[in-house]
N, C-alpha and C. Protein backbone atom coordinates (compact mmCIF):
# COMPACT_ATOMS: atom_id res chain seq x y z
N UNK A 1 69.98 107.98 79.64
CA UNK A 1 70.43 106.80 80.40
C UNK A 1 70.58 105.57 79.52
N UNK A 2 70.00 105.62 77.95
CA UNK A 2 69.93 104.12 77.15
C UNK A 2 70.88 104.74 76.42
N UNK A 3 71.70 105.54 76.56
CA UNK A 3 72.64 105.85 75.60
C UNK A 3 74.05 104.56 75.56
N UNK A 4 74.46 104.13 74.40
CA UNK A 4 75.31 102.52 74.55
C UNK A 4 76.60 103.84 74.49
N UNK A 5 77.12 102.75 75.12
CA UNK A 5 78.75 102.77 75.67
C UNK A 5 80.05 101.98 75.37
N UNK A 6 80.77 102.57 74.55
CA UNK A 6 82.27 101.64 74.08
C UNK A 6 83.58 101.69 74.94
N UNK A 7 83.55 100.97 76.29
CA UNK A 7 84.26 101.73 77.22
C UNK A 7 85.50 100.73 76.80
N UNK A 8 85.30 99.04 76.25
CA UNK A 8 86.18 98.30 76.39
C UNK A 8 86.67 97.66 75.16
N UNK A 9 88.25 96.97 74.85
CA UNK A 9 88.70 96.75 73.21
C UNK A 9 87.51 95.21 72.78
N UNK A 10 86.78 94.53 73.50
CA UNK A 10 86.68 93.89 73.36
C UNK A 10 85.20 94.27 72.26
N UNK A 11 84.27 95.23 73.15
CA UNK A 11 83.36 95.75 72.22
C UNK A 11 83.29 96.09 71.00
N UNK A 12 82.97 95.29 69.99
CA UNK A 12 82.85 95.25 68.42
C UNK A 12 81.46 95.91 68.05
N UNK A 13 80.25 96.42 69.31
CA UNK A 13 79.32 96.64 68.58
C UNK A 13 78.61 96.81 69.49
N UNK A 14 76.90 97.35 69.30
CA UNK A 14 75.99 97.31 70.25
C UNK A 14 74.87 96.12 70.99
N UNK A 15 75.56 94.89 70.11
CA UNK A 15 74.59 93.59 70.70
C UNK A 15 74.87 93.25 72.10
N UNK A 16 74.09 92.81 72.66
CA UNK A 16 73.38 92.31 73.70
C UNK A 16 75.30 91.02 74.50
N UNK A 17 75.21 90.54 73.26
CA UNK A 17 76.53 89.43 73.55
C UNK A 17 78.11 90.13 72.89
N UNK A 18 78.37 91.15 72.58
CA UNK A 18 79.33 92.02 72.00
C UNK A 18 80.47 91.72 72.76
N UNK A 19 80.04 91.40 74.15
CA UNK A 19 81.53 91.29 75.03
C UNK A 19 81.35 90.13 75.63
N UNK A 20 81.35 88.92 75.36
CA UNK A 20 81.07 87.71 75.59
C UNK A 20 82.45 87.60 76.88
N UNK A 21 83.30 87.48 76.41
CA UNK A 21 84.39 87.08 77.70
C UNK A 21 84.16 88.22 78.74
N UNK A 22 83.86 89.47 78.52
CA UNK A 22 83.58 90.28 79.73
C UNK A 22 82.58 89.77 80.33
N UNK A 23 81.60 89.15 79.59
CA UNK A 23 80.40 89.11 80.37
C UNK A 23 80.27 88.15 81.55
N UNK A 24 80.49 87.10 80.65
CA UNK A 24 80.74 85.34 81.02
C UNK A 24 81.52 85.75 82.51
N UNK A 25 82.61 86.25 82.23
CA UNK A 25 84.04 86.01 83.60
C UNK A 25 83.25 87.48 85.07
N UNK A 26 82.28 87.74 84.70
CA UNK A 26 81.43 87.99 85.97
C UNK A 26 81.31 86.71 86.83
N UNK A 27 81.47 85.72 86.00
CA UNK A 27 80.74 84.55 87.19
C UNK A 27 81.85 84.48 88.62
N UNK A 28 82.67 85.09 88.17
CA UNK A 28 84.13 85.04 89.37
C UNK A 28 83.78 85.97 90.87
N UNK A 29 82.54 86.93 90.24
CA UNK A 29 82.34 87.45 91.23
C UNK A 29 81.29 86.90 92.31
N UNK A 30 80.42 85.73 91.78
CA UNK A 30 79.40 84.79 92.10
C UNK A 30 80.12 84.08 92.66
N UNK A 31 81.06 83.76 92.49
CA UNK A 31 81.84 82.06 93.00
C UNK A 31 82.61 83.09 94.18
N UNK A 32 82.80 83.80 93.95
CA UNK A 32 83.76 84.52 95.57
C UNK A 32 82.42 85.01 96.07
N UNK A 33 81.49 85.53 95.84
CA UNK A 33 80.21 85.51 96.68
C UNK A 33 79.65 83.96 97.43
N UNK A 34 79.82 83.14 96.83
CA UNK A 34 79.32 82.03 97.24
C UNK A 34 80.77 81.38 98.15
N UNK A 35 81.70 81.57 97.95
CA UNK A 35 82.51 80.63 98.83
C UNK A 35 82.55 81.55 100.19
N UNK A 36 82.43 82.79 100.39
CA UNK A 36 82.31 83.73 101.34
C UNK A 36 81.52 83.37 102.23
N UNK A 37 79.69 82.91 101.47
CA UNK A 37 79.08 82.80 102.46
C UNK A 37 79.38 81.61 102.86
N UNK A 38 79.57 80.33 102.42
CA UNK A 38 79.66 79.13 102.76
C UNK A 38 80.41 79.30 104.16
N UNK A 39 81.56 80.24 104.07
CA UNK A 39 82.68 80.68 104.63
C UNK A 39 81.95 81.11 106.04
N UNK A 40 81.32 82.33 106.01
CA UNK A 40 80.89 82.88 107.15
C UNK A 40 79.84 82.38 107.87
N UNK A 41 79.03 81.63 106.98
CA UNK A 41 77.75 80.67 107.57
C UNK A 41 78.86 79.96 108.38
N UNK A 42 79.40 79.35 108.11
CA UNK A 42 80.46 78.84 109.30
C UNK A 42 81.29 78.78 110.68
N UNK A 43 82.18 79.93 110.16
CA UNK A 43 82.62 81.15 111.14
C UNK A 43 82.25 81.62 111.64
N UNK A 44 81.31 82.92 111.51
CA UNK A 44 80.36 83.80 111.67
C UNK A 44 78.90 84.21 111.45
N UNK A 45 78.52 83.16 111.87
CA UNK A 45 77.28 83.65 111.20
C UNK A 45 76.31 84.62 111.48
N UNK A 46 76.55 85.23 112.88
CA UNK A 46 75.90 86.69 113.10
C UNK A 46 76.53 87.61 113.05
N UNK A 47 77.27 88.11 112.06
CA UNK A 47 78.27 88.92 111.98
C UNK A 47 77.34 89.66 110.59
N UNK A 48 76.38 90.62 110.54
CA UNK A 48 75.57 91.13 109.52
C UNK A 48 76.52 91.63 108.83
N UNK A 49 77.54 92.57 108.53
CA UNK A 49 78.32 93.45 108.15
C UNK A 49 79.06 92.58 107.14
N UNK A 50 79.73 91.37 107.65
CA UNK A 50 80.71 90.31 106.61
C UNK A 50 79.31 89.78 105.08
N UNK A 51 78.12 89.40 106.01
CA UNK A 51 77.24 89.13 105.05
C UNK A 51 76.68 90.50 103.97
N UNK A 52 76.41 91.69 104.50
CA UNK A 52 76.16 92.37 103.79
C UNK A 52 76.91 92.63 102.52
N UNK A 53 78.83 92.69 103.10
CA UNK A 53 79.86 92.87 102.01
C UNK A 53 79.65 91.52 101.22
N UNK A 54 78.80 90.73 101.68
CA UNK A 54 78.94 89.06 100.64
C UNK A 54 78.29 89.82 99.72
N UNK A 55 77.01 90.25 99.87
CA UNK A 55 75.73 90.64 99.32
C UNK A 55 76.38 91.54 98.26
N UNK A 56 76.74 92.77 98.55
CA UNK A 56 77.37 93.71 97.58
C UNK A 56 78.59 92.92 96.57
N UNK A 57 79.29 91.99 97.15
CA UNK A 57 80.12 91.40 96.11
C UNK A 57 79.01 90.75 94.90
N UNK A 58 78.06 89.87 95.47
CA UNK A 58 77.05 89.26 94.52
C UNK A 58 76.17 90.42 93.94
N UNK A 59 75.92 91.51 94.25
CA UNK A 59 75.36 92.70 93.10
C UNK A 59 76.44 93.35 92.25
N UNK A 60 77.93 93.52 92.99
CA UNK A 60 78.39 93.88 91.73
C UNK A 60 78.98 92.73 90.70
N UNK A 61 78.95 91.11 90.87
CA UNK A 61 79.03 90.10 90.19
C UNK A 61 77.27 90.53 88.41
N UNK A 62 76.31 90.93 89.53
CA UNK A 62 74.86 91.11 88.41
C UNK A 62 75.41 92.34 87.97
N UNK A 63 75.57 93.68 87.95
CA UNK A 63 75.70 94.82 88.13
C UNK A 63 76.82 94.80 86.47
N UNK A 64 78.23 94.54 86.89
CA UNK A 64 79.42 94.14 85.88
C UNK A 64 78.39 93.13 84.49
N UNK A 65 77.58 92.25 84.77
CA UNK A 65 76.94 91.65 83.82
C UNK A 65 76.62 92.27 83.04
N UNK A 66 75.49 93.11 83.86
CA UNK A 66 74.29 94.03 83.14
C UNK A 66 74.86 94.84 82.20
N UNK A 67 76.06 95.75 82.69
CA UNK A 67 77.09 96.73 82.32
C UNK A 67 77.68 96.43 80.42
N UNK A 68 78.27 95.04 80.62
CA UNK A 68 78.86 94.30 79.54
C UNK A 68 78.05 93.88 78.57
N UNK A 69 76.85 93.62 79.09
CA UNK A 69 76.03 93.24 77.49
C UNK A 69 75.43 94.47 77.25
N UNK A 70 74.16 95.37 78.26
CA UNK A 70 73.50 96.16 77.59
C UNK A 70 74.07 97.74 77.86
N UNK A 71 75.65 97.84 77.83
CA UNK A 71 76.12 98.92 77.99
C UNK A 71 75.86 99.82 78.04
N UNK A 72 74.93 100.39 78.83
CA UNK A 72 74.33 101.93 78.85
C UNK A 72 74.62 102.57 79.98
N UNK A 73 74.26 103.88 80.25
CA UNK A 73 74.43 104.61 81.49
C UNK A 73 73.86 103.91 82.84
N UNK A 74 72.48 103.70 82.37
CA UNK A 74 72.03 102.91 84.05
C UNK A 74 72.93 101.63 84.14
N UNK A 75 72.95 101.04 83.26
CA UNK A 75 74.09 99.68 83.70
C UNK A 75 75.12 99.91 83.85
N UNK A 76 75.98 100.79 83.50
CA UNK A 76 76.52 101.18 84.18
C UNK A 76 76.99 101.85 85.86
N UNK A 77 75.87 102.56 85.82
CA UNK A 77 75.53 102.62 87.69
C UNK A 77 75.39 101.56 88.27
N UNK A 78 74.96 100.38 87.66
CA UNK A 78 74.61 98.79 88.44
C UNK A 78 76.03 98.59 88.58
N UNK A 79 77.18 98.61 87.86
CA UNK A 79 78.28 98.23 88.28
C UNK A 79 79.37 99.11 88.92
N UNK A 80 78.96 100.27 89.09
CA UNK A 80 80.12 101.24 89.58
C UNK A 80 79.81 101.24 91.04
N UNK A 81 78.76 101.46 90.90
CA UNK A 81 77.93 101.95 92.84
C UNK A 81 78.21 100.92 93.65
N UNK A 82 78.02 99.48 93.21
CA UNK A 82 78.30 98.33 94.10
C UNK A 82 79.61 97.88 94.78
N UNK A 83 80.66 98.36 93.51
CA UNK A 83 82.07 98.70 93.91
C UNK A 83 82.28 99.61 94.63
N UNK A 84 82.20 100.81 94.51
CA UNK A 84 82.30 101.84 95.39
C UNK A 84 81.70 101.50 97.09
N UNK A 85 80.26 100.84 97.06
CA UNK A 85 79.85 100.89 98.49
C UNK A 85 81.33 99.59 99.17
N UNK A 86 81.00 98.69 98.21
CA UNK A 86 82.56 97.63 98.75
C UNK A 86 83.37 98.16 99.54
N UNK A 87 84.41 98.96 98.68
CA UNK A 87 85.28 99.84 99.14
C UNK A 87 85.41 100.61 100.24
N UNK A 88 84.50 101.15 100.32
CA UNK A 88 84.00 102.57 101.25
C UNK A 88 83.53 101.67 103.05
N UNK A 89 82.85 100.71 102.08
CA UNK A 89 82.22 99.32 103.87
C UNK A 89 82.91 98.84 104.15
N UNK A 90 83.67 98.12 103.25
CA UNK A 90 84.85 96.90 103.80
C UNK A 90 86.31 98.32 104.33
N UNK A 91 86.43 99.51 103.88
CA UNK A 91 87.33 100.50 104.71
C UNK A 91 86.96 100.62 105.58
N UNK A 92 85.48 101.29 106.05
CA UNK A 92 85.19 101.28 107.30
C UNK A 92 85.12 100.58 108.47
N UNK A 93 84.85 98.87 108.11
CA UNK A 93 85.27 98.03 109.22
C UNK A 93 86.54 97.58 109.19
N UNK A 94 87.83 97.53 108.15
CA UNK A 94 88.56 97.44 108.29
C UNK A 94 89.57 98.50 109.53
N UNK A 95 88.90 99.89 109.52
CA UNK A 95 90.21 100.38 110.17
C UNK A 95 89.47 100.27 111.50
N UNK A 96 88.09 99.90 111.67
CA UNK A 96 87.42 99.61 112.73
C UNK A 96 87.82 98.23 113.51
N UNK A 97 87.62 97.17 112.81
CA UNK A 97 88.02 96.08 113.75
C UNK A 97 89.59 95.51 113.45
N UNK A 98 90.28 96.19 112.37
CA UNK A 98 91.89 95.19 112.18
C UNK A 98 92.68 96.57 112.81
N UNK A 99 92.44 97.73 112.76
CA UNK A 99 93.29 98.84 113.47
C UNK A 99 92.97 98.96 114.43
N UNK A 100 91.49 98.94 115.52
CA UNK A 100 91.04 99.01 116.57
C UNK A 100 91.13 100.59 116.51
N UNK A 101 90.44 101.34 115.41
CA UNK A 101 90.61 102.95 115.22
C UNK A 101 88.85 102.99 116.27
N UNK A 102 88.49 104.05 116.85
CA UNK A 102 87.56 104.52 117.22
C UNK A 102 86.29 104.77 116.01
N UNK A 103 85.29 104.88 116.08
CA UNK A 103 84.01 104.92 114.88
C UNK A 103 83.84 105.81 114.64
N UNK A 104 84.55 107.37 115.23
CA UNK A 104 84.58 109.05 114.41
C UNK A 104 85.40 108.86 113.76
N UNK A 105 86.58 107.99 114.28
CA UNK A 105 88.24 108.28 113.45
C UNK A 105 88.16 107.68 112.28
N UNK A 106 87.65 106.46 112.51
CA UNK A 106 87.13 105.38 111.13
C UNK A 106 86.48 106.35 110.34
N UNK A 107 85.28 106.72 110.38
CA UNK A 107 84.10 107.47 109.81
C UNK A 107 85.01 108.61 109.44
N UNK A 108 85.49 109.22 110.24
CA UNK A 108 86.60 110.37 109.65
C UNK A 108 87.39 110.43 108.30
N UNK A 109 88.29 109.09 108.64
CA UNK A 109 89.16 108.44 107.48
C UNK A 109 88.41 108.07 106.37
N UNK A 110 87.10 107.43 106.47
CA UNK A 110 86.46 107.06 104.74
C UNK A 110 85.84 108.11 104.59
N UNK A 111 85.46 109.50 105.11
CA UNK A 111 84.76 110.44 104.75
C UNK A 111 86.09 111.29 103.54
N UNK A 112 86.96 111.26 104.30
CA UNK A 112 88.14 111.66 103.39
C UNK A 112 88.96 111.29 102.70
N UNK A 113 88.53 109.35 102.27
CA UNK A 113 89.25 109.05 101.23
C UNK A 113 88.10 109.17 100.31
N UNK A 114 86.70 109.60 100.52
CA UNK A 114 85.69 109.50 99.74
C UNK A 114 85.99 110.84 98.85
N UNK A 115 86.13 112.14 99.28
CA UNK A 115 86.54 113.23 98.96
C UNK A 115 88.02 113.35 98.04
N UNK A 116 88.60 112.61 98.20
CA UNK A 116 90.25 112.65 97.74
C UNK A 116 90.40 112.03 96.77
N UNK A 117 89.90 110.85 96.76
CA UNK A 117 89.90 109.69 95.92
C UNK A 117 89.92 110.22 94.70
N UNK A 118 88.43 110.82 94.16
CA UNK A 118 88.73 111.58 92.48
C UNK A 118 89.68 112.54 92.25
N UNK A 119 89.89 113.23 93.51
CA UNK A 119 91.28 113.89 92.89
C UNK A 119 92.35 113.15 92.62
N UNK A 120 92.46 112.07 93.65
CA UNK A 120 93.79 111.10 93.05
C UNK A 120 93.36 111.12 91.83
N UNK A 121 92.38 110.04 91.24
CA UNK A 121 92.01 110.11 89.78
C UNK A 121 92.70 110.60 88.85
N UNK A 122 92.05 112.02 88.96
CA UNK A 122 93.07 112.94 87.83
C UNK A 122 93.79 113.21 87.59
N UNK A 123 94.79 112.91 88.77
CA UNK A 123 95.74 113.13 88.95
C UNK A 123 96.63 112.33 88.21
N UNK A 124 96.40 110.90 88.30
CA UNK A 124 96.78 109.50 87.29
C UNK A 124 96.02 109.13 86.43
N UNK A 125 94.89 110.03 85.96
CA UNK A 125 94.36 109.52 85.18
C UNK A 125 94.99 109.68 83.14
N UNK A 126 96.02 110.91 82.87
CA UNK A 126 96.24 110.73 82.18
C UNK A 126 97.61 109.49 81.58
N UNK A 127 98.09 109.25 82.91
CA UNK A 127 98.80 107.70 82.45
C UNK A 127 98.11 106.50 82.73
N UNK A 128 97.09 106.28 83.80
CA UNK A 128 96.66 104.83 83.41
C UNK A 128 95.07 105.39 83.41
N UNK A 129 94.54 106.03 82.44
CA UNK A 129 93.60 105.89 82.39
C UNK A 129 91.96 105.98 83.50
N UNK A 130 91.29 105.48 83.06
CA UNK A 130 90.29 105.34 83.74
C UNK A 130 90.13 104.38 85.16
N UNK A 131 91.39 103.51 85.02
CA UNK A 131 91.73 102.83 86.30
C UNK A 131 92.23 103.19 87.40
N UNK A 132 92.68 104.53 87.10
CA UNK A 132 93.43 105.47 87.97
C UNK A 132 92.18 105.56 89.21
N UNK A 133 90.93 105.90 89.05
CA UNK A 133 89.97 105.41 90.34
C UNK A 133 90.26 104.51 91.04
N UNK A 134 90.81 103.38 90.84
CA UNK A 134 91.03 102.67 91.49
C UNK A 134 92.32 102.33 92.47
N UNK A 135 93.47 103.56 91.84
CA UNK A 135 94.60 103.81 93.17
C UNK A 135 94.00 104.11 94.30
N UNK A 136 93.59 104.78 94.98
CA UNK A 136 93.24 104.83 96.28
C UNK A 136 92.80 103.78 96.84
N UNK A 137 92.02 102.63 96.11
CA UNK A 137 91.73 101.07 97.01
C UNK A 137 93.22 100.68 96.91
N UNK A 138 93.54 100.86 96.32
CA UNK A 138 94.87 99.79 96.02
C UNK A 138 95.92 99.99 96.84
N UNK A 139 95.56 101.36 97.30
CA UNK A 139 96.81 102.12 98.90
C UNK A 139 96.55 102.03 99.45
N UNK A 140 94.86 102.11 100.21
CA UNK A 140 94.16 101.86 101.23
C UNK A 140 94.89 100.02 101.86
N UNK A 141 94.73 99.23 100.67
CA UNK A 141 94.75 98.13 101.09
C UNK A 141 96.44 97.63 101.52
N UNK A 142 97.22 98.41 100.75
CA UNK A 142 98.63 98.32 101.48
C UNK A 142 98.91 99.04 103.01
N UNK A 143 98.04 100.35 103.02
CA UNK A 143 98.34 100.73 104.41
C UNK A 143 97.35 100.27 105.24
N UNK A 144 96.43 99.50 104.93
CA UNK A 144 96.15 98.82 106.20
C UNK A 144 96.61 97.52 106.88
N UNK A 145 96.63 97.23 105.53
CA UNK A 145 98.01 95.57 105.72
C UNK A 145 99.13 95.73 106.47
N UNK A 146 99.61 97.14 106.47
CA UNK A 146 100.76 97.45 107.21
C UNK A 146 100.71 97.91 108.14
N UNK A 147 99.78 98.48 108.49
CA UNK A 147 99.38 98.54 110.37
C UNK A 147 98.71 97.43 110.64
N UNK A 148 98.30 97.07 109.93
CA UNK A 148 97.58 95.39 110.84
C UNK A 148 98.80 94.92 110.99
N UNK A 149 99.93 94.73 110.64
CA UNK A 149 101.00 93.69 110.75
C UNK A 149 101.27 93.47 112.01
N UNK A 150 101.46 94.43 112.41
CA UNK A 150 101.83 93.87 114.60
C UNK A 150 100.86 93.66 115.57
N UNK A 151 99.67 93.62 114.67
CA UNK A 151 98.60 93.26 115.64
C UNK A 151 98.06 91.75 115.29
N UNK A 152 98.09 91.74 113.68
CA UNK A 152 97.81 90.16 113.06
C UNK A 152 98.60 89.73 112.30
N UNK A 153 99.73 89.39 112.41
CA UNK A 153 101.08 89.25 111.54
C UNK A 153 99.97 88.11 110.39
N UNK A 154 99.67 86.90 110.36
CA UNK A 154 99.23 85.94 109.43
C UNK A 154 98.39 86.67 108.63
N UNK A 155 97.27 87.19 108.91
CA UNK A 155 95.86 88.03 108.24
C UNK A 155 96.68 89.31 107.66
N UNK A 156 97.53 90.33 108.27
CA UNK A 156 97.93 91.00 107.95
C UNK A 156 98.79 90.94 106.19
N UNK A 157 99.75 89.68 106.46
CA UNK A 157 100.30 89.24 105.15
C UNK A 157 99.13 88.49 103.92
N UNK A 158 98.07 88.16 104.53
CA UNK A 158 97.19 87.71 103.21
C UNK A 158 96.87 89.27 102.60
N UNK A 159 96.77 90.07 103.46
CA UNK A 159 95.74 91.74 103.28
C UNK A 159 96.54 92.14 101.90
N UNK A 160 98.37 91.72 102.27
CA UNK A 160 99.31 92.42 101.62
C UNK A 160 99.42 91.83 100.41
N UNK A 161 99.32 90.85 100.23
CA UNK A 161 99.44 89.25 99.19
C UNK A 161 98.28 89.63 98.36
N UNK A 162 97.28 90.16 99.04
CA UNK A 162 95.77 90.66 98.18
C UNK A 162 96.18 91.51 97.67
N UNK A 163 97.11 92.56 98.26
CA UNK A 163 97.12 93.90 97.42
C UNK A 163 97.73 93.36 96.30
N UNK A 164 98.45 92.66 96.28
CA UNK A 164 99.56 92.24 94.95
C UNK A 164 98.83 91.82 93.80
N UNK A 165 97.51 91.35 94.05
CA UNK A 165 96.86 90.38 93.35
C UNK A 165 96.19 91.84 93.04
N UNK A 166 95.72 92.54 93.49
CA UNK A 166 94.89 93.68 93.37
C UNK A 166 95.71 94.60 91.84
N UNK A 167 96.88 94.96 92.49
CA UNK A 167 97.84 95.41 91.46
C UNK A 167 97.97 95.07 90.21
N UNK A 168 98.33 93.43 89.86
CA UNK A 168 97.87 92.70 88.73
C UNK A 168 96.84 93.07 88.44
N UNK A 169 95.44 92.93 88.77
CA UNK A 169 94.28 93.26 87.86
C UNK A 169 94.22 94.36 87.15
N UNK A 170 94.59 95.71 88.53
CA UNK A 170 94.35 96.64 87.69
C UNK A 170 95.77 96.98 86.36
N UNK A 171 96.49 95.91 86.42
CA UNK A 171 97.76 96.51 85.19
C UNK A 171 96.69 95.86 84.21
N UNK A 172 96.08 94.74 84.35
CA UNK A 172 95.19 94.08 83.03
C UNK A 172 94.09 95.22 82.64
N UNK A 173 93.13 95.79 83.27
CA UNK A 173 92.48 96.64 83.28
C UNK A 173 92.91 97.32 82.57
N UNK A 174 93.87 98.28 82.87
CA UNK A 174 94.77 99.24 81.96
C UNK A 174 95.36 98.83 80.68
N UNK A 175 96.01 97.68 80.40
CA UNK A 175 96.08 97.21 79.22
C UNK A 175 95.21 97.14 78.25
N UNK A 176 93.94 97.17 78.74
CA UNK A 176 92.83 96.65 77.66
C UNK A 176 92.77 97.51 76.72
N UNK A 177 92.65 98.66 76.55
CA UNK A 177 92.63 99.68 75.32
C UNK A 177 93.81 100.00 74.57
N UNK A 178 95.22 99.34 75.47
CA UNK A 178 96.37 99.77 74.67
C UNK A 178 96.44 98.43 73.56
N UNK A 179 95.82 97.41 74.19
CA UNK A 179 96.08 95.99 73.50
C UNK A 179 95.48 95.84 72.39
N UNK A 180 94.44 96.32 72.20
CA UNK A 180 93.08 96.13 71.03
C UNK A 180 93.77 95.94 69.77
N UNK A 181 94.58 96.17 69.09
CA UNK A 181 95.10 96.17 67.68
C UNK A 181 95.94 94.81 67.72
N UNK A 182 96.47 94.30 68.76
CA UNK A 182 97.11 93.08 68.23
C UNK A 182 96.39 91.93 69.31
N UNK A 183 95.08 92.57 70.00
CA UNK A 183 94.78 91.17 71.11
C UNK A 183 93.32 91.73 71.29
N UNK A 184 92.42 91.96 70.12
CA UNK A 184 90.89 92.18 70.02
C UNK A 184 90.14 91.88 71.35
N UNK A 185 90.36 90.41 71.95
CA UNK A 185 89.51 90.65 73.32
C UNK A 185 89.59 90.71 74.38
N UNK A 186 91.04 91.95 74.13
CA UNK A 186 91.74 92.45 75.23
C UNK A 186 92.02 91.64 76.60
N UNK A 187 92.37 92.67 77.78
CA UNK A 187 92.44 91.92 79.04
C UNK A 187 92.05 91.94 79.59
N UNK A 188 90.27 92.89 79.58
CA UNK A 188 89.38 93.86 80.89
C UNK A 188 88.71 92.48 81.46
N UNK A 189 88.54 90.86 80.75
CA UNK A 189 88.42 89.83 81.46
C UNK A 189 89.01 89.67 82.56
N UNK A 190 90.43 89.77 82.68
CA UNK A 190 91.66 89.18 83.61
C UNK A 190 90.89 90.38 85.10
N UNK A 191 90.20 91.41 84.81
CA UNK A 191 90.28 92.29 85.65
C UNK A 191 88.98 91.59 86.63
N UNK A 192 88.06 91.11 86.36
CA UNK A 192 87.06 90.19 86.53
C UNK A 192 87.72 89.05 87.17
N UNK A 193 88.11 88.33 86.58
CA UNK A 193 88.85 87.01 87.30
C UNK A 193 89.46 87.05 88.61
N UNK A 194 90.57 87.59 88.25
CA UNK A 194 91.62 88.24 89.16
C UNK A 194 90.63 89.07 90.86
N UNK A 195 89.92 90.02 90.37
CA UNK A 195 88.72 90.65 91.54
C UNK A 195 88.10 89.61 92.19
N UNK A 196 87.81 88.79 91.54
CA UNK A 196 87.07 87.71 92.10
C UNK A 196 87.84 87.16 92.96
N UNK A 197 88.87 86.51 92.71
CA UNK A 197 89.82 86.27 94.08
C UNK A 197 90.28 87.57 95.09
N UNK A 198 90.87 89.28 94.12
CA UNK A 198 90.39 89.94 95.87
C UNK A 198 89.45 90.11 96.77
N UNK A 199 88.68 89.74 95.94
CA UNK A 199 87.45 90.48 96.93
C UNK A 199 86.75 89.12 97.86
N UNK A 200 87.09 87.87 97.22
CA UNK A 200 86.59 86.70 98.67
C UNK A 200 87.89 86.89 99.22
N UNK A 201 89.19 87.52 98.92
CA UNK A 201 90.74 86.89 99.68
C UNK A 201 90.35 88.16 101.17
N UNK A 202 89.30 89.52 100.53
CA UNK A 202 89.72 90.42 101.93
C UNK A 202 88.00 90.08 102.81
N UNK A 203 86.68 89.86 101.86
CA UNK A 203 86.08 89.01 102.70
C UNK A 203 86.48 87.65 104.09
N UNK A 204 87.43 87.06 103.03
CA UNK A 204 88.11 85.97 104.33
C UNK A 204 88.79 86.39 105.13
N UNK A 205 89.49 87.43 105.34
CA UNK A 205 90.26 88.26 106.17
C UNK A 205 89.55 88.87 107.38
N UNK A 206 88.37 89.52 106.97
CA UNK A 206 87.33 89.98 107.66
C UNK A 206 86.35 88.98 108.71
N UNK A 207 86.19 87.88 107.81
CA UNK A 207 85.56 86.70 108.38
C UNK A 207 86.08 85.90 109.30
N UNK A 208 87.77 85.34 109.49
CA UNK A 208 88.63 84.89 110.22
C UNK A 208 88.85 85.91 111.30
N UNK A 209 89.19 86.79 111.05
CA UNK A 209 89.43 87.85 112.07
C UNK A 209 88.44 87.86 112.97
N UNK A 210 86.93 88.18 112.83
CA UNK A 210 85.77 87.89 113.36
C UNK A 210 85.59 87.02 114.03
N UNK A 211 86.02 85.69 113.43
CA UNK A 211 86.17 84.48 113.94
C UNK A 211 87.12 84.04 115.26
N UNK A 212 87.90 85.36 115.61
CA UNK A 212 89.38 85.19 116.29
C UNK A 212 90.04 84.37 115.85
């Protein structure tokens, strides 16, 4: 589990500060944790489920930290697992309260994008890499944007506007290992930044909606 890890171009080595801009641009995931709650303390404030997804955004904000300086296998789990539960929670109330799907059909649907998902993976994983995990959020979030549309035309188009923003990150993501020879500290920052605005843009989605 202390075994170090060279997953990104920016990594020159095994110190503690090796990926300084990876590390640092975690704070994006703190600042969309924090404007969320400000957000739902507002809106919603007994709405446990919007706060919990705050909560998981602010562990995988620590999680991505931990990951970037002391690159090993368990820090690694600090940052993969927190994303994944994201995904998997914010799907489940999504097709629950913006589709008005039933809680087997919901539960149905993330049981089987949970199952599918790594096969997508491999499927793309020898053209974009290791980001290829991350197509299935990135469809999820267009086809739900697109059945929400006739039920929440306004919320529906931010969902879609997110995916776009979503898209961008992960092309930066993917760049980062092709870039290393002429742009050393790559782009796996931009992927950080960029998240940080999806992930408070579909928190606020969730939170307004709640809000009626």
């Amino acid at each position: 589990m202390n075994e170090q890890l060279d997953h990104y171009c920016e990594r020159m080595g095994a110190e503690f500060w090796a990926e300084p801009l990876n590390a640092v641009t975690n704070a994006a995931f703190l600042v969309a944790a924090l404007f969320a709650f400000l957000l739902w303390r507002r809106k919603t404030p007994n709405d446990w489920v919007g706060l919990a997804l705050i909560l998981i955004v602010l562990a995988t904000g620590i999680g991505s930290f931990l990951f970037h300086t002391f690159a090993t296998r368990w820090a690694l789990l600090t940052d993969v697992i927190p994303i994944a539960l994201f995904i998997h929670v914010y799907l489940l109330f999504a097709l629950r309260r913006f589709l008005g799907l039933h809680w087997v059909v919901s539960i149905a649907i993330v049981i089987g994008f949970f199952v599918l998902s790594p096969m997508v993976g491999e499927i793309w994983a020898p053209l974009v890499g290791s980001s290829a995990g991350y197509l299935p959020a990135l469809l999820a979030i267009f086809v739900v944007g697109g059945f929400f549309l006739p039920k929440n035309r306004k919320l529906a188009i931010w969902v879609l506007g997110t995916g776009i923003v979503f898209a961008l990150s992960l092309t930066f993501r993917t760049l980062d290992s092709t870039l290393c020879d002429s742009f050393q500290a790559g782009t796996h920052f931009m992927w950080h930044i960029l998240n940080g605005v999806v992930l408070f843009s579909l928190l606020r989605v969730l939170i307004l909606h709640r809000a009626g």
